[in-house]
N, C-alpha and C. Protein backbone atom coordinates (compact mmCIF):
# COMPACT_ATOMS: atom_id res chain seq x y z
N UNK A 1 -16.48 -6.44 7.69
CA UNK A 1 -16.51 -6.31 6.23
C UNK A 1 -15.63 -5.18 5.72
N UNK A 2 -15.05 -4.48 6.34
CA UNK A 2 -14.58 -3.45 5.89
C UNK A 2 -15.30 -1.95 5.27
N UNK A 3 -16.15 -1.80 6.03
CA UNK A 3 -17.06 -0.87 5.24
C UNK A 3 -16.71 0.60 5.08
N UNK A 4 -16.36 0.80 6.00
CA UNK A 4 -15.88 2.29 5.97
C UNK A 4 -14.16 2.34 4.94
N UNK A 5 -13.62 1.40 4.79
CA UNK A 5 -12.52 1.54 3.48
C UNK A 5 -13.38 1.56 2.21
N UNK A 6 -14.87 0.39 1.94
CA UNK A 6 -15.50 0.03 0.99
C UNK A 6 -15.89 1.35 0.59
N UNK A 7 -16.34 2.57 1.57
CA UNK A 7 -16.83 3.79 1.41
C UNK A 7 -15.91 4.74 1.04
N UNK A 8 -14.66 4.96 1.48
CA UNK A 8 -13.42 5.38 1.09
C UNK A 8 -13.23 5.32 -0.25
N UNK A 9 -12.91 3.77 -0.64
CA UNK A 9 -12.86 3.93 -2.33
C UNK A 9 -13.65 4.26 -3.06
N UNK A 10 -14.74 4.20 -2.59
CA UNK A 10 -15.73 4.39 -3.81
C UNK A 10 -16.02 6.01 -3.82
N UNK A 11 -15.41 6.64 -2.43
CA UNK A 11 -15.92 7.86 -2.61
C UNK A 11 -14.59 8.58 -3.41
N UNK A 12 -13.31 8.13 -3.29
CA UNK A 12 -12.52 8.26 -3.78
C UNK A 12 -12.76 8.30 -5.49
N UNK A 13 -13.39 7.72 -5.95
CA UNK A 13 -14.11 7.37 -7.43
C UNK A 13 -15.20 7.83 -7.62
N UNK A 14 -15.38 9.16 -6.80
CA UNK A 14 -16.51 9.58 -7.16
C UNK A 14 -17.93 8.94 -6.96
N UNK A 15 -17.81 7.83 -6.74
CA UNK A 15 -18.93 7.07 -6.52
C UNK A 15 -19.50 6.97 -4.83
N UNK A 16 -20.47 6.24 -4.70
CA UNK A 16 -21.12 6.22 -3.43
C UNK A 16 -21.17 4.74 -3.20
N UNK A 17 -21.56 4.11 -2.26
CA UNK A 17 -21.91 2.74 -1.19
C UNK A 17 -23.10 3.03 -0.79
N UNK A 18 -24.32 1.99 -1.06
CA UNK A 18 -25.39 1.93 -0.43
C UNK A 18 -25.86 0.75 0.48
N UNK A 19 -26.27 0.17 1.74
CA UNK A 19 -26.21 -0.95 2.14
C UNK A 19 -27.98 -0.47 2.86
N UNK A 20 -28.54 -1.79 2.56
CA UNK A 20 -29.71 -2.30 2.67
C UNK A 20 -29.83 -3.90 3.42
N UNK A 21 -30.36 -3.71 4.72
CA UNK A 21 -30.82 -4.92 4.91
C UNK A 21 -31.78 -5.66 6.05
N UNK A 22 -32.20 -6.63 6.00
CA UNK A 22 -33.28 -6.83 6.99
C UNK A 22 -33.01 -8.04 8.08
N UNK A 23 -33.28 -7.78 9.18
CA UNK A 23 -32.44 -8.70 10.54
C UNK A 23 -33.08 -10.03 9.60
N UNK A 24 -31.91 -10.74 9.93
CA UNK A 24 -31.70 -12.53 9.79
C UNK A 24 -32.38 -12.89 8.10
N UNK A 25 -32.68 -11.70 7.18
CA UNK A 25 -33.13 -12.17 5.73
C UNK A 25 -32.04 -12.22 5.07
N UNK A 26 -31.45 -10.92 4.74
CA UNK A 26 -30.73 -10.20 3.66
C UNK A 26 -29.85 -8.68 3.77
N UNK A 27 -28.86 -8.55 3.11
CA UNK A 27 -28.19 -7.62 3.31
C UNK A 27 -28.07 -7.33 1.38
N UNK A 28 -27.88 -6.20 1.59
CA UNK A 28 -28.05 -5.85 0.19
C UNK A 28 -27.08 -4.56 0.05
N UNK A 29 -25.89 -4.60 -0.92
CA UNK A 29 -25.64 -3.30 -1.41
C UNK A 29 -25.38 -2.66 -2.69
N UNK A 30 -25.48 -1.52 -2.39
CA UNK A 30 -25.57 -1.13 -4.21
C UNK A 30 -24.52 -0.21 -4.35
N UNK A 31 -23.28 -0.40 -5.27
CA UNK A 31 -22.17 0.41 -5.81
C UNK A 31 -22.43 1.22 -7.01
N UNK A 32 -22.30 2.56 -6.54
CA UNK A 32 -22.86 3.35 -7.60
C UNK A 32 -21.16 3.96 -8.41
N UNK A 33 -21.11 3.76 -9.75
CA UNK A 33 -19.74 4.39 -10.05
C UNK A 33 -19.96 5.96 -11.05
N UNK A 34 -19.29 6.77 -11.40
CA UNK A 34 -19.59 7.56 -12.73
C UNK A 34 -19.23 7.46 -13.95
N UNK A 35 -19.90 7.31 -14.72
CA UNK A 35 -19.64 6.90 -16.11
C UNK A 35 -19.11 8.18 -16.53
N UNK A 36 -17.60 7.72 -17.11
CA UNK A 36 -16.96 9.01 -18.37
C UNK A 36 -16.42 8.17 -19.22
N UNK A 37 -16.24 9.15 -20.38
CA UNK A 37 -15.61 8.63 -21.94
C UNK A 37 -14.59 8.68 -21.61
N UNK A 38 -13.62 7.54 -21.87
CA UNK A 38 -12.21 7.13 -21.81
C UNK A 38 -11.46 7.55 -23.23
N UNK A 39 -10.65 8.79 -22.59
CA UNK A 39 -9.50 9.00 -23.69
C UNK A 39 -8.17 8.25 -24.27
N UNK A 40 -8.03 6.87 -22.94
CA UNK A 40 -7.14 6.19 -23.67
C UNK A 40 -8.07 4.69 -22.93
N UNK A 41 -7.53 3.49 -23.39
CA UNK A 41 -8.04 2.11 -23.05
C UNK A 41 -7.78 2.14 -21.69
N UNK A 42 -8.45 1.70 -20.94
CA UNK A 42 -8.40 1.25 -19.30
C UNK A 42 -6.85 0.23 -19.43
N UNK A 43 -6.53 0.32 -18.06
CA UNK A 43 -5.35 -0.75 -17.79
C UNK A 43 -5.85 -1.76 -17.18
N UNK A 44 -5.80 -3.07 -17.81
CA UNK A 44 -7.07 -3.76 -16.47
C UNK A 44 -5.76 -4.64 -15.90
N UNK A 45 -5.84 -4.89 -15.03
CA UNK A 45 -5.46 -5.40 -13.89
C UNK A 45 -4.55 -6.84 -14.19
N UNK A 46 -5.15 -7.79 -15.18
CA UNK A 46 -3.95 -8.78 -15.77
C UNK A 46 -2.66 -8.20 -16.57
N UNK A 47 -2.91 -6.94 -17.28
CA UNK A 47 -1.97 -6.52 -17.42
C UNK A 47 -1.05 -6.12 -16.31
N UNK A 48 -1.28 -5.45 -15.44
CA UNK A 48 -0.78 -5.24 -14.50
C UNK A 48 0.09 -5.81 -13.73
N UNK A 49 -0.38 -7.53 -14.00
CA UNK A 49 0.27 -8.68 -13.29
C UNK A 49 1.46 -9.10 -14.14
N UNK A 50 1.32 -8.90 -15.22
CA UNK A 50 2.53 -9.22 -16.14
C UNK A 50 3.67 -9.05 -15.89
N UNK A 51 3.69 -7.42 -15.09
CA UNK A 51 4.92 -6.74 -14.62
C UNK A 51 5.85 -7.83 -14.13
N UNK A 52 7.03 -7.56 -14.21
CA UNK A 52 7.59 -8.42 -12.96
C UNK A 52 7.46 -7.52 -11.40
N UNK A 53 7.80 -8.11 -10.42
CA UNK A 53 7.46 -7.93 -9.13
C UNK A 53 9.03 -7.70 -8.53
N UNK A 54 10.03 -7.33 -9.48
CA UNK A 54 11.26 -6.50 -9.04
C UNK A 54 11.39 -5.21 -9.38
N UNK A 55 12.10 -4.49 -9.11
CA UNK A 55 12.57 -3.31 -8.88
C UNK A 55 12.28 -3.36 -10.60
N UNK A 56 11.69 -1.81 -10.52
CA UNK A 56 11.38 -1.42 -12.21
C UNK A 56 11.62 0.50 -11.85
N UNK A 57 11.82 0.81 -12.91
CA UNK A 57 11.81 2.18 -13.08
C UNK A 57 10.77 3.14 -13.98
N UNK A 58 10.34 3.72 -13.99
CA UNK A 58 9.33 4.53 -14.43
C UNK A 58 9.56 5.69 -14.83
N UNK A 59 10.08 6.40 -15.80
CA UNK A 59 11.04 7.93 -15.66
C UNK A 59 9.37 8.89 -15.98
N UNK A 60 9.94 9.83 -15.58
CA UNK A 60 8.53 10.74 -14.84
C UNK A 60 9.51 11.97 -14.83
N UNK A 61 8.51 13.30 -14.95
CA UNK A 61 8.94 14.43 -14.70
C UNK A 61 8.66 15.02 -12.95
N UNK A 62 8.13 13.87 -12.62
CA UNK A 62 7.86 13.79 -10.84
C UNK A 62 9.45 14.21 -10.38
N UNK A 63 10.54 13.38 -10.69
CA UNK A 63 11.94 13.67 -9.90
C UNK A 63 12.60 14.60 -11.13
N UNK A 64 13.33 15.53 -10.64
CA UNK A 64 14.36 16.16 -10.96
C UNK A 64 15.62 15.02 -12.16
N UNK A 65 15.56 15.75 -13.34
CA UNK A 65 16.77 14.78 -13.63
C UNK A 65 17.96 14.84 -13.12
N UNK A 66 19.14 14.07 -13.29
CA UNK A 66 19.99 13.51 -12.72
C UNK A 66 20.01 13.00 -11.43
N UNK A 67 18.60 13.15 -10.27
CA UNK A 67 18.46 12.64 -9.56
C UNK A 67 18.52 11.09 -9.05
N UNK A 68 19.72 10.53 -8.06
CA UNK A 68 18.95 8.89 -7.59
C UNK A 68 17.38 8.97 -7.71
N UNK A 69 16.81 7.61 -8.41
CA UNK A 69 15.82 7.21 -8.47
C UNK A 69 15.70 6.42 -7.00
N UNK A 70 14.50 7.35 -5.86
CA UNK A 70 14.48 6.53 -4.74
C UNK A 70 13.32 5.37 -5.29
N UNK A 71 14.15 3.88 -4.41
CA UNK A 71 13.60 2.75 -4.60
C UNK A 71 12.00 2.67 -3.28
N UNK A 72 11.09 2.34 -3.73
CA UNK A 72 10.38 1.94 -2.76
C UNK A 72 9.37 0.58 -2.53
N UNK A 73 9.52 0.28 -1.05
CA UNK A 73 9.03 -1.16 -1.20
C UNK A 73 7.64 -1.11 -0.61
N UNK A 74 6.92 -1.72 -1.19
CA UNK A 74 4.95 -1.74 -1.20
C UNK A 74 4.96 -3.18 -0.41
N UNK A 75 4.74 -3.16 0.64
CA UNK A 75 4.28 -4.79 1.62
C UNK A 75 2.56 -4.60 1.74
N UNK A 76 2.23 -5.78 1.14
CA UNK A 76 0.65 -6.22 1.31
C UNK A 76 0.24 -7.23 0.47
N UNK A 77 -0.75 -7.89 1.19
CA UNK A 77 -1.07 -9.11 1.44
C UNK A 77 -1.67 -9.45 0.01
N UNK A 78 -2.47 -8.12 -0.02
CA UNK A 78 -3.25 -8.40 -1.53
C UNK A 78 -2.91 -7.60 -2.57
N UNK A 79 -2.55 -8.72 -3.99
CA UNK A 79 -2.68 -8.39 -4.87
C UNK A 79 -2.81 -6.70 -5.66
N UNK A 80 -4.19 -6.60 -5.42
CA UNK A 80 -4.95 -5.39 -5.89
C UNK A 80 -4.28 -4.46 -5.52
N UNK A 81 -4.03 -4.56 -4.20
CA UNK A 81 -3.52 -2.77 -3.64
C UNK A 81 -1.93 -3.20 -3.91
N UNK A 82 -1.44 -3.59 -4.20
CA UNK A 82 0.29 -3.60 -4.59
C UNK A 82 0.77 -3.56 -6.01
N UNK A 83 -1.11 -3.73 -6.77
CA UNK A 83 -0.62 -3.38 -8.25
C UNK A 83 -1.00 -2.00 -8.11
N UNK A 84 -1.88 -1.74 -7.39
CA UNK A 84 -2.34 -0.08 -8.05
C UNK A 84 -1.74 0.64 -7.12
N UNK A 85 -1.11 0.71 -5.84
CA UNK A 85 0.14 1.47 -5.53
C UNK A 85 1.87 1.68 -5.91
N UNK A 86 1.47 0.46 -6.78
CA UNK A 86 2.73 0.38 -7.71
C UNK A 86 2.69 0.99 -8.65
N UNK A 87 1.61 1.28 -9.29
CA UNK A 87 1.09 2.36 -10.53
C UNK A 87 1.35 3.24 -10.30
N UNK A 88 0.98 3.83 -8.96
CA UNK A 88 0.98 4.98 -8.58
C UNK A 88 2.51 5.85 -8.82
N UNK A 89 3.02 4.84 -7.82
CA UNK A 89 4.20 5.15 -7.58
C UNK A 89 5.39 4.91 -8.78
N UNK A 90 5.39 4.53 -9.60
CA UNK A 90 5.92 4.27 -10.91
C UNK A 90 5.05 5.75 -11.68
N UNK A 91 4.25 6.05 -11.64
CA UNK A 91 3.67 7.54 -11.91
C UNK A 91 4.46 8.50 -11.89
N UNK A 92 4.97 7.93 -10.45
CA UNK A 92 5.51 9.54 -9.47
C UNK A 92 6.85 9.59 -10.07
N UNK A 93 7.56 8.43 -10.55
CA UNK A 93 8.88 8.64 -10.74
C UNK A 93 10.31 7.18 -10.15
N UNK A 94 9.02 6.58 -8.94
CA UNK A 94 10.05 5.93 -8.24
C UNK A 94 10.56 4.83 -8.81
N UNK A 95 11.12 3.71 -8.17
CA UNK A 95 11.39 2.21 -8.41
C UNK A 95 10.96 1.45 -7.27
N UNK A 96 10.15 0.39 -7.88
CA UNK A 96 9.17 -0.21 -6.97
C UNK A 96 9.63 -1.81 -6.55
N UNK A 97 9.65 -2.15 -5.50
CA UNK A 97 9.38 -3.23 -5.13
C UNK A 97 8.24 -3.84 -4.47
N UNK A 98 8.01 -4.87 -4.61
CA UNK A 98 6.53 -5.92 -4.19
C UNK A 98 6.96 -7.07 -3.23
N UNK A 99 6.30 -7.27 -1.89
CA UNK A 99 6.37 -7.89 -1.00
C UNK A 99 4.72 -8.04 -0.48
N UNK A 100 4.36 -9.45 -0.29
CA UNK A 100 3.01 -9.54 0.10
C UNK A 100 3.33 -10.03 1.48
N UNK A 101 4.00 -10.17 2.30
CA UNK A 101 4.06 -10.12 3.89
C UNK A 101 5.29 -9.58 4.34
N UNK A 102 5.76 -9.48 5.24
CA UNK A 102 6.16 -8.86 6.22
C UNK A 102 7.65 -9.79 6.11
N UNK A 103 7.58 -10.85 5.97
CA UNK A 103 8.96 -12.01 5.92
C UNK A 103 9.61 -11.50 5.02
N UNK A 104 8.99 -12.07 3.54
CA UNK A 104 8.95 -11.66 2.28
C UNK A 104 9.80 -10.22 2.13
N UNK A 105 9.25 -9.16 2.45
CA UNK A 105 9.92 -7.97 2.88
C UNK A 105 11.41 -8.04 3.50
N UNK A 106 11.30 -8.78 4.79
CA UNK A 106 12.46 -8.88 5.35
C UNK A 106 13.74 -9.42 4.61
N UNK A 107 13.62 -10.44 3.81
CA UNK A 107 14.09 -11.59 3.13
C UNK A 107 14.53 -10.67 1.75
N UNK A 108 13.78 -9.42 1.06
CA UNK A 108 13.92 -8.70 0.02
C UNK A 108 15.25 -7.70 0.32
N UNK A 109 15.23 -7.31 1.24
CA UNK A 109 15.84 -6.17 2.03
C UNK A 109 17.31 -6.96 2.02
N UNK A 110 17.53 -7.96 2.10
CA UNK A 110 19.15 -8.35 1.95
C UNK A 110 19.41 -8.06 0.46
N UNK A 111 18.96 -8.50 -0.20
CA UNK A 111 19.48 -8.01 -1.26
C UNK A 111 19.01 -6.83 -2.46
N UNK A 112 18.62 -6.17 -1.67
CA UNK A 112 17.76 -5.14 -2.42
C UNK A 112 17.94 -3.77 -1.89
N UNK A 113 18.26 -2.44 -2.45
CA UNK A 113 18.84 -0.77 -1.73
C UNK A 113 17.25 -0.78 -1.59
N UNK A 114 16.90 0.00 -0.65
CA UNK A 114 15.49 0.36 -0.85
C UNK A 114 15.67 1.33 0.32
N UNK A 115 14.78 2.58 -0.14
CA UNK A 115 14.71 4.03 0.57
C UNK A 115 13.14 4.33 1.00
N UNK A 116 12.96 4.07 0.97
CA UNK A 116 10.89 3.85 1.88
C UNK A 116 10.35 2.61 1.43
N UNK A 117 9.64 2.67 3.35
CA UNK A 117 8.55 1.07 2.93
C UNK A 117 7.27 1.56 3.11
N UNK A 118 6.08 0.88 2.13
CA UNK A 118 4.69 1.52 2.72
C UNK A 118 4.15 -0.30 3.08
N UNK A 119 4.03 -0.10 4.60
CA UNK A 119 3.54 -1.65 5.37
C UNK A 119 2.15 -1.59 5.54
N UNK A 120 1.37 -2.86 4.99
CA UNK A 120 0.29 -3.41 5.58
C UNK A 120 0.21 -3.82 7.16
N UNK A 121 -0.54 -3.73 8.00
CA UNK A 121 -0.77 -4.30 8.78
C UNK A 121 -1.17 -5.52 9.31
N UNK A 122 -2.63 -6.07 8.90
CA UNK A 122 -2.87 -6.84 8.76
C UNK A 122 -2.49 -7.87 7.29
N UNK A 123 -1.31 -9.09 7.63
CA UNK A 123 -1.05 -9.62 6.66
C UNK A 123 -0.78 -11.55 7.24
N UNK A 124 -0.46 -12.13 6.75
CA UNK A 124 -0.52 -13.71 7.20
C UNK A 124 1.33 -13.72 7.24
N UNK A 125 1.57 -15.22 7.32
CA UNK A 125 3.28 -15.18 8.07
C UNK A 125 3.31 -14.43 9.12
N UNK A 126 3.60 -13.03 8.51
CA UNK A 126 4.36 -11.70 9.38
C UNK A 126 3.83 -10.76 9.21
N UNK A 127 2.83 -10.28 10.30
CA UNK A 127 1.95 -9.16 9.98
C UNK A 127 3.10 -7.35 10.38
N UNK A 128 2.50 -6.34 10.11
CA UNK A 128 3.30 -4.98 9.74
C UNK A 128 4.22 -4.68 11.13
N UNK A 129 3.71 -4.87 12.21
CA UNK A 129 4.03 -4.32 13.03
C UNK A 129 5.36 -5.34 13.37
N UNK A 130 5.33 -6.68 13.24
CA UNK A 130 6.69 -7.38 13.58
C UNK A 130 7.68 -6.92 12.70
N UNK A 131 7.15 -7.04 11.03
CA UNK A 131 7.59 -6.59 10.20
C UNK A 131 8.54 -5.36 10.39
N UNK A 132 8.10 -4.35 10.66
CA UNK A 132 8.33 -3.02 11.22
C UNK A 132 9.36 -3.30 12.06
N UNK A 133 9.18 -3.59 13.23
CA UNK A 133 10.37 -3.92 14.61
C UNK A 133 11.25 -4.57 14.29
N UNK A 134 10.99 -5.59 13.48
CA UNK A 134 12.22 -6.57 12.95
C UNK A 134 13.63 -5.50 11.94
N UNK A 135 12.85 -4.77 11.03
CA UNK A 135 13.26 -4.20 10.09
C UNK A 135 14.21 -2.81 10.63
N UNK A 136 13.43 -1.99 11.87
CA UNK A 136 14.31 -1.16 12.33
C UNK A 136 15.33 -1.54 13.16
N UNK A 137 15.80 -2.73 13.45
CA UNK A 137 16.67 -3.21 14.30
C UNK A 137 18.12 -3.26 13.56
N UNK A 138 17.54 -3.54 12.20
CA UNK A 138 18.83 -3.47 11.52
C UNK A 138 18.83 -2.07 10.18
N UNK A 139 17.69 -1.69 10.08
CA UNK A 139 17.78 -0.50 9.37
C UNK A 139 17.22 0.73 10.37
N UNK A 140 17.87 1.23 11.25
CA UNK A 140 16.73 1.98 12.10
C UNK A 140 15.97 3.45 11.43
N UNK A 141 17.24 4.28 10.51
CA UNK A 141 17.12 4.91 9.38
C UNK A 141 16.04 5.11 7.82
N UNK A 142 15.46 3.19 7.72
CA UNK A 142 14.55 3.67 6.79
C UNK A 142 13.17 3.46 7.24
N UNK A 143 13.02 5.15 6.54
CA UNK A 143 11.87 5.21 6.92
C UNK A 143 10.45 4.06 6.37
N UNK A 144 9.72 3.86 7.24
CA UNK A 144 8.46 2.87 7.47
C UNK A 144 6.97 3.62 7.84
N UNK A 145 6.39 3.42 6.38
CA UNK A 145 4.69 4.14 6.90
C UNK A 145 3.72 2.73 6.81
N UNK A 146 3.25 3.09 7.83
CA UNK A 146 1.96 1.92 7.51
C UNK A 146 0.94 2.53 6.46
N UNK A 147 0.31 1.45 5.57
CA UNK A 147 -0.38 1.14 4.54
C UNK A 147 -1.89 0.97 4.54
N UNK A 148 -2.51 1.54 5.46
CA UNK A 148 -3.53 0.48 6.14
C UNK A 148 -4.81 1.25 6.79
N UNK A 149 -5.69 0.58 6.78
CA UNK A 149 -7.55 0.95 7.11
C UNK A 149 -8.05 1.24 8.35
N UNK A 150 -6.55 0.51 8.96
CA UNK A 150 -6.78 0.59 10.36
C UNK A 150 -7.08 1.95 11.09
N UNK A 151 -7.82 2.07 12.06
CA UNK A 151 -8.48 3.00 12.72
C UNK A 151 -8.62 3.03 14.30
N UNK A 152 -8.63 1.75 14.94
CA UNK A 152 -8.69 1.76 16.08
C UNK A 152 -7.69 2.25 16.96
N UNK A 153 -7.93 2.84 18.35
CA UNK A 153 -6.91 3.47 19.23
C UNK A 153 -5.87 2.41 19.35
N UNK A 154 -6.00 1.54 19.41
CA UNK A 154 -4.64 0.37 19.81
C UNK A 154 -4.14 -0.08 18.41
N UNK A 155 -4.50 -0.03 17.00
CA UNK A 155 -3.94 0.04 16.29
C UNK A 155 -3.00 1.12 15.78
N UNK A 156 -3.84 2.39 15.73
CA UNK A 156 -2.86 3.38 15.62
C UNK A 156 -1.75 4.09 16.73
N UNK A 157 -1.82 3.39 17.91
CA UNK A 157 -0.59 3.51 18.65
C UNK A 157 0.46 2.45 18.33
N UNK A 158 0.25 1.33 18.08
CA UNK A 158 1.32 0.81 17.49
C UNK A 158 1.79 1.08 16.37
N UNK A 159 1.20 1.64 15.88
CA UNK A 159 1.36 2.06 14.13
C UNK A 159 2.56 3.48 14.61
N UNK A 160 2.48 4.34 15.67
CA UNK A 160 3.14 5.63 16.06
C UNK A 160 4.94 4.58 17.01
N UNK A 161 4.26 3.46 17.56
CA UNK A 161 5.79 3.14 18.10
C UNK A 161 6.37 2.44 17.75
N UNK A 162 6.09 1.84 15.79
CA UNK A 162 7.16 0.96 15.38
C UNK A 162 6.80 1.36 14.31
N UNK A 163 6.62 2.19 13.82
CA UNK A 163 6.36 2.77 12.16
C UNK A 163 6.85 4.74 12.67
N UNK A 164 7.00 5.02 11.11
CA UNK A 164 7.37 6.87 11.11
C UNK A 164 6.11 7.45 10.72
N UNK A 165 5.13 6.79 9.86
CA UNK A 165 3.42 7.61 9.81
C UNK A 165 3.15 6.66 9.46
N UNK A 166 1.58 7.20 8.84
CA UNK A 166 0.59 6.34 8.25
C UNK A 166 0.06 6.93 7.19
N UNK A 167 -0.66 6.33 5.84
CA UNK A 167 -1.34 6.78 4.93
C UNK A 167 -2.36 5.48 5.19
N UNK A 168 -3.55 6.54 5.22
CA UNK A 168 -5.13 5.54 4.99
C UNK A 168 -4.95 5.12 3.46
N UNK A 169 -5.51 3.53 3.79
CA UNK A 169 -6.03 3.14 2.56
C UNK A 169 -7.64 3.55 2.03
N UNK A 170 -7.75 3.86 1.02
CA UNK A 170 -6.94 4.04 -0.26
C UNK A 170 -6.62 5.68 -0.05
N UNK A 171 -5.27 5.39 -0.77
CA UNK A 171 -4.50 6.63 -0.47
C UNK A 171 -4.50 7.38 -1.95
N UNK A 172 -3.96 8.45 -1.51
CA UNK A 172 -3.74 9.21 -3.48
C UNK A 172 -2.32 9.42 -4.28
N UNK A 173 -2.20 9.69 -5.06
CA UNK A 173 -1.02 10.21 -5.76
C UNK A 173 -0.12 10.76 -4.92
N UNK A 174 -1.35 11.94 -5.02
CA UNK A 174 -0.45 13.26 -4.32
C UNK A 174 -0.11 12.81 -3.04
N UNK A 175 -0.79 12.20 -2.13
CA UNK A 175 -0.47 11.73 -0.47
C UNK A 175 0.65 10.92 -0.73
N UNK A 176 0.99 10.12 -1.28
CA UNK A 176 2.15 9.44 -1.55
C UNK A 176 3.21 10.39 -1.56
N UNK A 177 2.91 11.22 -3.07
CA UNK A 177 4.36 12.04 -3.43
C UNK A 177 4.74 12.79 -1.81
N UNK A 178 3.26 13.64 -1.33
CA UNK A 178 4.02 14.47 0.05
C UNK A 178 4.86 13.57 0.68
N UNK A 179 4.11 12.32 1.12
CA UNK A 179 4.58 11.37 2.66
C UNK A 179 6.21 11.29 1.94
N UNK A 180 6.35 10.75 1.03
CA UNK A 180 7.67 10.03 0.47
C UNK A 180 8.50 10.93 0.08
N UNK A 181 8.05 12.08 -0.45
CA UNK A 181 9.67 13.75 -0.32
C UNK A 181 10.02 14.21 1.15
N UNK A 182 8.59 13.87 1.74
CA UNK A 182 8.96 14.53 2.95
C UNK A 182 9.89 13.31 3.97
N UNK A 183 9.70 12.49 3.82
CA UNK A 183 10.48 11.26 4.56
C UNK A 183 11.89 11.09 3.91
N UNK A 184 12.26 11.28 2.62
CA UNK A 184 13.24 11.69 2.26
C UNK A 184 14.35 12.81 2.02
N UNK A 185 13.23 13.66 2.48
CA UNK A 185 13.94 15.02 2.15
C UNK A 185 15.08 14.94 3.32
């Protein structure tokens, strides 16, 4: 089920995960969030989709002016986390691209400059790690972080011999801005 990411976000939001349940009846959980007064309207998430899913720019006091705007490409499977790391990162300053597998990605990259990738792992077609190997063969230079919940010893060694780091999902602002100056710097 994913529980320990389920616990991640919510603790990330201030909120908590409660799970309740009894052999072979019921499983039960309760998402607790914090209520605050909203100073501007929420962004809900169809808006979000409206975007187009090419390269967009975001001007931000995140980069230095006259600076190249570095492009970056977001690979994952779902939806949700490629709109709201695209937020993010349109926050920070960058230009974003959207890829929901690993092909997709590959297939973007011909015709597209792009200066960091943040890869899912687990994805359908072409999951991160082919993704990854495929991609440094002909870019060996850009840098590649995995995206991802993953935790296990044999995941995160492959994640160290065909990727440059990792950021846990769900990740933050600020973890982004470090990983991505420092991979560029």
């Amino acid at each position: 089920l994913g529980l320990g990411y389920c616990r991640r976000v919510m603790k990330s939001f201030g909120g908590s995960i409660q799970c309740y349940s009894k052999l072979d009846e019921y499983t039960e959980f309760h998402l607790s969030f914090p209520a605050s007064t909203l100073s501007s309207p929420p962004i809900s998430l169809p808006a979000l989709e409206e975007e187009q899913e090419t390269p967009t720019t975001a001007h931000n006091e995140a980069l230095p002016i006259n600076t190249p705007v570095p492009t970056v490409m977001v690979v994952d499977d779902k939806e949700v986390q490629r709109q709201l790391v695209k937020l993010l990162l349109r926050q920070l300053g960058y230009d974003v691209i959207l890829a929901n597998n690993g092909q997709v990605a590959i297939d973007m990259l011909d015709n597209n400059v792009v200066d960091f990738i943040l890869m899912d792992i687990q994805m359908p077609v072409m999951n991160g790690f082919e993704a990854a190997t495929y991609i440094k063969k002909s870019h060996p230079s850009l840098p590649i972080y995995a995206l991802s919940g993953e935790s296990g010893y044999i995941e995160l060694e492959k994640i160290r011999q065909t990727m440059d780091g990792r950021l846990t999902k769900p990740t933050t602002k600020k973890a982004l801005q470090q990983t991505i100056e420092s991979a560029l710097a």
